[in-house]
N, C-alpha and C. Protein backbone atom coordinates (compact mmCIF):
# COMPACT_ATOMS: atom_id res chain seq x y z
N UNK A 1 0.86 -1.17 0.00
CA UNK A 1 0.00 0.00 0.00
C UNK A 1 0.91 1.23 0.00
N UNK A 2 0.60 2.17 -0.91
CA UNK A 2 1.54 3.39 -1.09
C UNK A 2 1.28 4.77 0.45
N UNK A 3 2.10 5.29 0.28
CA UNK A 3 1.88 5.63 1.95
C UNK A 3 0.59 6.78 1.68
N UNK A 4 0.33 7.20 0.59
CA UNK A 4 -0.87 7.91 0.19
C UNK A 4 -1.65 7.15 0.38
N UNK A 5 -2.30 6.25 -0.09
CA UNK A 5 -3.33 4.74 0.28
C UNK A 5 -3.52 4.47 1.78
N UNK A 6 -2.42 4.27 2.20
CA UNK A 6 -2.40 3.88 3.93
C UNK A 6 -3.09 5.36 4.73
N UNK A 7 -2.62 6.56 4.45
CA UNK A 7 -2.97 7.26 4.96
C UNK A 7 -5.13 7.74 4.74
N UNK A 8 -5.06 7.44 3.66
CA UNK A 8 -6.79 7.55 3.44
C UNK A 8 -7.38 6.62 3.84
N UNK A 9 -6.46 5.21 4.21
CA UNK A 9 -7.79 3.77 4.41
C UNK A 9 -7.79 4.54 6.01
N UNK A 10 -6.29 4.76 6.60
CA UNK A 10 -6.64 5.31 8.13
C UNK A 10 -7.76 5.85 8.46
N UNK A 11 -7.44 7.03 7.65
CA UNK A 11 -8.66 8.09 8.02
C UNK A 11 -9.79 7.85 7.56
N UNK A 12 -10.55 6.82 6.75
CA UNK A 12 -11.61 6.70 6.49
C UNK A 12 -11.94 5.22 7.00
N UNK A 13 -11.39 4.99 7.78
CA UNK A 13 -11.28 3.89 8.78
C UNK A 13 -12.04 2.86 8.17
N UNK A 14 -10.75 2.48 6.90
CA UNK A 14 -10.79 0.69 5.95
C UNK A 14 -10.04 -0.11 6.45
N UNK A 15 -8.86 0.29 7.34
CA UNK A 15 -7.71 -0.61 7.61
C UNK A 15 -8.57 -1.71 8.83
N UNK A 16 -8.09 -2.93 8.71
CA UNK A 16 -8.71 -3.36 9.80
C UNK A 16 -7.69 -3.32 11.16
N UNK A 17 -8.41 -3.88 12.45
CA UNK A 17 -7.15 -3.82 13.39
C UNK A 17 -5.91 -4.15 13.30
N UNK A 18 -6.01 -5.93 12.56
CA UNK A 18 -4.21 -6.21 12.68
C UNK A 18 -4.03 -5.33 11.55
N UNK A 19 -4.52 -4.22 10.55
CA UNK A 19 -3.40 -3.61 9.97
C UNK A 19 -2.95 -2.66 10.42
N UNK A 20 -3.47 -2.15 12.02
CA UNK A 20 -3.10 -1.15 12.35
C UNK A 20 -2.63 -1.12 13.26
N UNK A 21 -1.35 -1.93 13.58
CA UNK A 21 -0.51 -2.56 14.30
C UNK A 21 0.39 -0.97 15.18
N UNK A 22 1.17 -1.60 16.38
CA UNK A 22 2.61 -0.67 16.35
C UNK A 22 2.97 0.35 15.20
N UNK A 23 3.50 -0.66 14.22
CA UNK A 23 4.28 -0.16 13.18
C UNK A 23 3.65 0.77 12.35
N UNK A 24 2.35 0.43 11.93
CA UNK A 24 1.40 1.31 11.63
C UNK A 24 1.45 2.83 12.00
N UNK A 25 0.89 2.68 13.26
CA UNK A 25 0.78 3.74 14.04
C UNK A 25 2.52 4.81 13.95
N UNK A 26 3.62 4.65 14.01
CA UNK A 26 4.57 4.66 14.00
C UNK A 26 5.09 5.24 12.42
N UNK A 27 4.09 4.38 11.42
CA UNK A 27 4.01 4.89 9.91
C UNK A 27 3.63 6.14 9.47
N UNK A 28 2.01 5.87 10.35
CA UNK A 28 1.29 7.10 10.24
C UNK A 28 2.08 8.35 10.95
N UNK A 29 2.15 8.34 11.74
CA UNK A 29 3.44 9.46 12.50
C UNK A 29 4.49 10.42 11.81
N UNK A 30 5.00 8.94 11.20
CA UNK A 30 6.55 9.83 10.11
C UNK A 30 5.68 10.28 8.83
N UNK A 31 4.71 9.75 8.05
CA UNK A 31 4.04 10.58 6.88
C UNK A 31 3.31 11.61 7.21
N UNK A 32 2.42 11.78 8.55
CA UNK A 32 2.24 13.04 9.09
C UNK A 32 3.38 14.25 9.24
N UNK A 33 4.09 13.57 9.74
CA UNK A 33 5.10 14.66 10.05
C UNK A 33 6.01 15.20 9.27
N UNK A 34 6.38 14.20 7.90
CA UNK A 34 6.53 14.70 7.09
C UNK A 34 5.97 16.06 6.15
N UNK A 35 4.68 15.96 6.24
CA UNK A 35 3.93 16.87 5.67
C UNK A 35 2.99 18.22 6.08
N UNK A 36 3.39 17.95 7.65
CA UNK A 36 3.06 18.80 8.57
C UNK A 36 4.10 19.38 9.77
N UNK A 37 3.50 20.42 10.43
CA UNK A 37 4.66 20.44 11.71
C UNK A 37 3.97 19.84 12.50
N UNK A 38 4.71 19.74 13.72
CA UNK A 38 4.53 18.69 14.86
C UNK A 38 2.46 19.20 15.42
N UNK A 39 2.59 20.46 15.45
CA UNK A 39 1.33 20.64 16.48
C UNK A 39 0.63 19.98 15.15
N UNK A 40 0.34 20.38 14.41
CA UNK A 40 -0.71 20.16 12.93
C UNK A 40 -0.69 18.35 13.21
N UNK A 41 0.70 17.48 12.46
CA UNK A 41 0.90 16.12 12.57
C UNK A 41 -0.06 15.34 14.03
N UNK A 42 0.62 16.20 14.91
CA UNK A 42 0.16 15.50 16.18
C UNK A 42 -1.36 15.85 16.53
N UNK A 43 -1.59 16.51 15.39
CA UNK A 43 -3.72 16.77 15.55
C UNK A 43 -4.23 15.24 15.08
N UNK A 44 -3.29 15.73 13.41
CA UNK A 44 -3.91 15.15 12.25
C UNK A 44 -3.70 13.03 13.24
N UNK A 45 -2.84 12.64 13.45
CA UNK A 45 -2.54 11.39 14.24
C UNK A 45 -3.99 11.40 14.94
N UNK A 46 -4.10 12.45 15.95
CA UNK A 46 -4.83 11.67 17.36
C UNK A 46 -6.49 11.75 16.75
N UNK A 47 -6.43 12.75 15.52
CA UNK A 47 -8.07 12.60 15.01
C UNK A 47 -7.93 11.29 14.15
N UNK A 48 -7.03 10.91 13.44
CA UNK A 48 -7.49 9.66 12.85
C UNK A 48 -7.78 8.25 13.90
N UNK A 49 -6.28 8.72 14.83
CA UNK A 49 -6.44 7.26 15.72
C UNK A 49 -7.58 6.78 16.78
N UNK A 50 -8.23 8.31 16.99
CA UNK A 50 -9.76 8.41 17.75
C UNK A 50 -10.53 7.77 16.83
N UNK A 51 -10.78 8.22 15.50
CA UNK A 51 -11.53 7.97 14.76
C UNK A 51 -11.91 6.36 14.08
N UNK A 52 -10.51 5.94 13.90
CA UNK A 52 -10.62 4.29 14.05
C UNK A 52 -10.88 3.59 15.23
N UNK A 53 -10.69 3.91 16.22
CA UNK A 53 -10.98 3.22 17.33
C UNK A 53 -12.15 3.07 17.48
N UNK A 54 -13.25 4.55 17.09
CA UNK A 54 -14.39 4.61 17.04
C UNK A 54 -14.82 3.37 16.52
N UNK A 55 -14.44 3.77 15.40
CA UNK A 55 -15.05 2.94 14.03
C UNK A 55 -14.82 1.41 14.25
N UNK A 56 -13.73 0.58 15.06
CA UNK A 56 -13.80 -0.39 15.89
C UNK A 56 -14.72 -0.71 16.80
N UNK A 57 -15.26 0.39 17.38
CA UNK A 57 -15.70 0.33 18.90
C UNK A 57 -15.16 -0.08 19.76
N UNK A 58 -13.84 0.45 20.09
CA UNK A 58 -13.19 0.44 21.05
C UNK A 58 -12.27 1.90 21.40
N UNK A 59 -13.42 2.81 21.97
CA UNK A 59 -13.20 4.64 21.83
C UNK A 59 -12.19 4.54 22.60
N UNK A 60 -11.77 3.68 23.98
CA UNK A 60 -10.80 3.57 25.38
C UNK A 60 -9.17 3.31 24.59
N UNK A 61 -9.18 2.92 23.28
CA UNK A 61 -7.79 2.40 22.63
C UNK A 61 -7.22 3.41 22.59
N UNK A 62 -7.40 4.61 22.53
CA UNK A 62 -6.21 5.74 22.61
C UNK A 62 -5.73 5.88 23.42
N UNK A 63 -4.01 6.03 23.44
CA UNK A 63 -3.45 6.49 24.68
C UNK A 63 -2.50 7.89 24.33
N UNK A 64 -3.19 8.72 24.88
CA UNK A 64 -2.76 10.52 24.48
C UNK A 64 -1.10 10.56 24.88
N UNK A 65 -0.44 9.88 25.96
CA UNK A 65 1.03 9.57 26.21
C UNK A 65 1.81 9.15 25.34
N UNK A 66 1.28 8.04 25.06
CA UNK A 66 2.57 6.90 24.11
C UNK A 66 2.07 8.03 22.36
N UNK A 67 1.08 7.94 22.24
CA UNK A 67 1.27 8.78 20.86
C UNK A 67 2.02 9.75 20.70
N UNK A 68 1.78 10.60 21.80
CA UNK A 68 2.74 12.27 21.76
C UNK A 68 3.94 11.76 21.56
N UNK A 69 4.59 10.72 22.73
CA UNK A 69 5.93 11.02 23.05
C UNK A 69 6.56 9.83 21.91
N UNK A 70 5.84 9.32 21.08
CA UNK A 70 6.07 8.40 20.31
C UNK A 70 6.13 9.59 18.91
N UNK A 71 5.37 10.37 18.77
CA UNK A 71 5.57 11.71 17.72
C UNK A 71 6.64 12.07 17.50
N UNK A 72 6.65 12.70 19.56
CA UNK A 72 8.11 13.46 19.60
C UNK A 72 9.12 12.69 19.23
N UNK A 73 9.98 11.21 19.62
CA UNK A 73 10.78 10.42 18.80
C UNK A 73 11.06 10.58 17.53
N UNK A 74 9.54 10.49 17.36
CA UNK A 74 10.00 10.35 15.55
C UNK A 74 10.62 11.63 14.96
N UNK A 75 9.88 13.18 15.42
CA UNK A 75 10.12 13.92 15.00
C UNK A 75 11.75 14.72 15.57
N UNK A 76 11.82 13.85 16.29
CA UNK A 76 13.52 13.98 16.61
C UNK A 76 14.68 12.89 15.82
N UNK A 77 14.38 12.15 15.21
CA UNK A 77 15.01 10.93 14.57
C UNK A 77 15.61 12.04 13.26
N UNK A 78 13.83 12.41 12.42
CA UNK A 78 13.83 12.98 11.58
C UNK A 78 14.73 14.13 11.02
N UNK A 79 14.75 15.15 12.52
CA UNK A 79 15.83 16.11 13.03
C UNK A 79 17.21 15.87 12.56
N UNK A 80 17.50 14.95 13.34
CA UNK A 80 18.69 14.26 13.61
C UNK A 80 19.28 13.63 12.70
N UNK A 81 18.51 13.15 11.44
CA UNK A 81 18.78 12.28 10.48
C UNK A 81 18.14 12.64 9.21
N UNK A 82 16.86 13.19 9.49
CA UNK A 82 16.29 13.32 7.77
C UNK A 82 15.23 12.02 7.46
N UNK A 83 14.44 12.47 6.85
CA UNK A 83 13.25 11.78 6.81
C UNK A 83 13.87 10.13 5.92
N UNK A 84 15.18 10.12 5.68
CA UNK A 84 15.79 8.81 5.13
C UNK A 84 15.41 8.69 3.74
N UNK A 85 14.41 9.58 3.14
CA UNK A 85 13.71 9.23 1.69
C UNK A 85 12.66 8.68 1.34
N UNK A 86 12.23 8.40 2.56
CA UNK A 86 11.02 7.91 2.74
C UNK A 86 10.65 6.78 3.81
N UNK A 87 9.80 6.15 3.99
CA UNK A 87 9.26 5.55 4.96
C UNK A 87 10.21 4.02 5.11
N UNK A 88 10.16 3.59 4.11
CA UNK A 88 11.03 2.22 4.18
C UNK A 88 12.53 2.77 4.89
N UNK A 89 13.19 3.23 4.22
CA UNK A 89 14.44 3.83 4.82
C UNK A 89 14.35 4.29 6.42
N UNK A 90 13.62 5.29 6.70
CA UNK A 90 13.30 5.66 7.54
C UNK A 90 13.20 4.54 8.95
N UNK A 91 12.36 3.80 8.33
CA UNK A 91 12.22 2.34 9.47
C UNK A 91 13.30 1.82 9.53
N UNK A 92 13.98 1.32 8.19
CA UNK A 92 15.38 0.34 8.56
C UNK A 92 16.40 1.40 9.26
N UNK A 93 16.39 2.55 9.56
CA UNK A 93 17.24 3.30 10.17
C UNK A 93 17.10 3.74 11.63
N UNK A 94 15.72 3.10 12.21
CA UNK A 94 15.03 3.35 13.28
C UNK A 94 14.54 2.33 13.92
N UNK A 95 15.21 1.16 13.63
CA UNK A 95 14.15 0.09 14.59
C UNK A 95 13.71 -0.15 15.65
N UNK A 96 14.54 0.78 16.65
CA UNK A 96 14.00 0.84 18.13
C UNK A 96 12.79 1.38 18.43
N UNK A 97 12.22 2.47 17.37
CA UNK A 97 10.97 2.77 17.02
C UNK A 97 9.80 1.78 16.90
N UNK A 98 9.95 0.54 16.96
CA UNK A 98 9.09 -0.57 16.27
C UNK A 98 9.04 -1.60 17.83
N UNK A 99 9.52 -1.43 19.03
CA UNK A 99 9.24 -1.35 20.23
C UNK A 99 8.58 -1.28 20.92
N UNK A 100 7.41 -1.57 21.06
CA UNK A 100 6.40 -1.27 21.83
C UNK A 100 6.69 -0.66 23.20
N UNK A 101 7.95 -1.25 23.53
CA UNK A 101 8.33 -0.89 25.06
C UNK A 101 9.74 0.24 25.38
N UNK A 102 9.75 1.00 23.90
CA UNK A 102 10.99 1.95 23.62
C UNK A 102 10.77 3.01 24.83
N UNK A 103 9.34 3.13 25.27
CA UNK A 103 8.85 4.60 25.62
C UNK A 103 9.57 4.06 27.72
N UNK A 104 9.76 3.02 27.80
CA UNK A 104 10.61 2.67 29.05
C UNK A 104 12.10 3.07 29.48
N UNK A 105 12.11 3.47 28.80
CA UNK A 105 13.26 3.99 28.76
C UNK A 105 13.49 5.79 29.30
N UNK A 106 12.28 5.88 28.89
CA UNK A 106 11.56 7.54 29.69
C UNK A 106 11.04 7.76 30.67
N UNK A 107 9.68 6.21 30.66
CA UNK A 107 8.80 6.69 31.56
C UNK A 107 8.75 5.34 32.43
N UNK A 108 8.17 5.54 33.75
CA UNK A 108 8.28 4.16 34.23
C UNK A 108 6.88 3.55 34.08
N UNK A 109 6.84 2.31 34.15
CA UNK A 109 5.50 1.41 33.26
C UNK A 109 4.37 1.87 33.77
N UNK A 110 4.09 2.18 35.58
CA UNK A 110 3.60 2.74 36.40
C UNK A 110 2.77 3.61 35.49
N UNK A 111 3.84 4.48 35.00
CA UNK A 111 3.40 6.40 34.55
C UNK A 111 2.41 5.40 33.47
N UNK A 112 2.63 4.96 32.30
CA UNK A 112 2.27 4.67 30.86
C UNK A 112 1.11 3.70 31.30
N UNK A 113 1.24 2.67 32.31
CA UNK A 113 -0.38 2.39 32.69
C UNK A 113 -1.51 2.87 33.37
N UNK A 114 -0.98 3.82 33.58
CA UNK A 114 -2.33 4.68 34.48
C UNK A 114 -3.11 5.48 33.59
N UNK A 115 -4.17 5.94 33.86
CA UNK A 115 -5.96 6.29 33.18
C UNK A 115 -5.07 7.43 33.30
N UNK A 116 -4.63 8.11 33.72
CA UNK A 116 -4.36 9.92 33.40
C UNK A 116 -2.97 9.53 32.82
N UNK A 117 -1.90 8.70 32.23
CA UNK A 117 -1.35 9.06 31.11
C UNK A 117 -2.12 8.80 29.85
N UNK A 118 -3.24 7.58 29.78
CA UNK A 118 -4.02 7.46 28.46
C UNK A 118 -5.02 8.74 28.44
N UNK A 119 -5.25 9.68 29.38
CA UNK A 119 -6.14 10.47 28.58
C UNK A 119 -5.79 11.80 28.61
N UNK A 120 -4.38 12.01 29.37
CA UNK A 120 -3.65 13.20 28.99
C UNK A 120 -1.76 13.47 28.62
N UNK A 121 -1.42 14.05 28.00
CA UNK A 121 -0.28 13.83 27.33
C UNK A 121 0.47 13.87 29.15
N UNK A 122 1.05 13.43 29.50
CA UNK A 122 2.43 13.55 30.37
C UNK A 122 4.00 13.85 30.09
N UNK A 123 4.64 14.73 30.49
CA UNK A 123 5.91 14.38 30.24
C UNK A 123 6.51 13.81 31.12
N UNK A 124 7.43 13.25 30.75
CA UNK A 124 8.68 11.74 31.47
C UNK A 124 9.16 12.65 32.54
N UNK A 125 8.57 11.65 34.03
CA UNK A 125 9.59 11.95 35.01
C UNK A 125 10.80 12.18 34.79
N UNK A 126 11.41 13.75 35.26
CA UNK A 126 13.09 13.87 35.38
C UNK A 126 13.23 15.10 33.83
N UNK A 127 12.20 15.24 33.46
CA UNK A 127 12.77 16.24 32.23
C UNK A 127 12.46 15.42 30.94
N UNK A 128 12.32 14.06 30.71
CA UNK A 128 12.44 13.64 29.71
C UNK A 128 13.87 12.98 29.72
N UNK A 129 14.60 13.22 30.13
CA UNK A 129 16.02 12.31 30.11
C UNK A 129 15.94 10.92 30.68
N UNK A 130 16.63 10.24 29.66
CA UNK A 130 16.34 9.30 29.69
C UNK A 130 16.50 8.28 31.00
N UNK A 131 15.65 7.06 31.33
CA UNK A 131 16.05 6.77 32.69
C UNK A 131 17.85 5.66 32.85
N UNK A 132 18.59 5.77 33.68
CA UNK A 132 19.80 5.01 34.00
C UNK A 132 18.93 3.70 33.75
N UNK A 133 20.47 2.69 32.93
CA UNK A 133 20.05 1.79 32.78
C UNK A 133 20.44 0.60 33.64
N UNK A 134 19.90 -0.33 34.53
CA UNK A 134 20.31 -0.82 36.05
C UNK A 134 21.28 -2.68 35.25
């Protein structure tokens, strides 16, 4: 699916669940952000990902934490490196991105399972720096 395609089945919520995996989500992110700045990207994300969930019936699947700070990543990779040329590149240059559990490294599991990080953005105990690794 061309990342134009992926981005309209999103938003008109054709993709089914397993296609809208991690990586997905993570997809949708870097082609947003590609084409937007962060506040705009990080609209355009949380209205589609509300909007499929809807369209699942499962409205509780958003989590306003892991999306933001999963944005911010990307849109620091991007920074740091350049959008790679596109999405394929981009991934093989980022795989820690594809992690479900990358965002541990910030926040402690505690923060990321609780009802007030899924329904409001948080930032990572300590500044955002990253936590020592034991």
């Amino acid at each position: 699916m061309t990342d134009d395609e992926f981005i309209t089945a999103l938003e008109t919520c054709r993709l089914t669940a397993a296609e809208f995996d991690h990586a997905a989500h993570v997809r949708a992110g870097y082609l947003y952000l590609r084409q937007h700045t962060f506040a705009h990207a990080a609209a355009r994300l949380c209205t589609a990902i509300c909007g499929f969930a809807h369209a699942l019936g499962k409205v509780g699947l958003y989590h306003e934490t892991v999306t933001m700070a999963f944005m911010a990543l990307i849109q620091e990779r991007m920074y740091l490196g350049g959008d790679r040329g596109g999405w394929e590149g981009f991934a093989r240059m980022n795989p820690d991105l594809f992690d479900r559990d990358a965002l541990l490294a910030y926040y402690p599991r505690a923060v990321l399972d609780s009802a007030e990080a899924r329904s409001r953005f948080m930032l990572p105990p300590g500044g955002g720096r990253r936590a020592a690794s034991s």
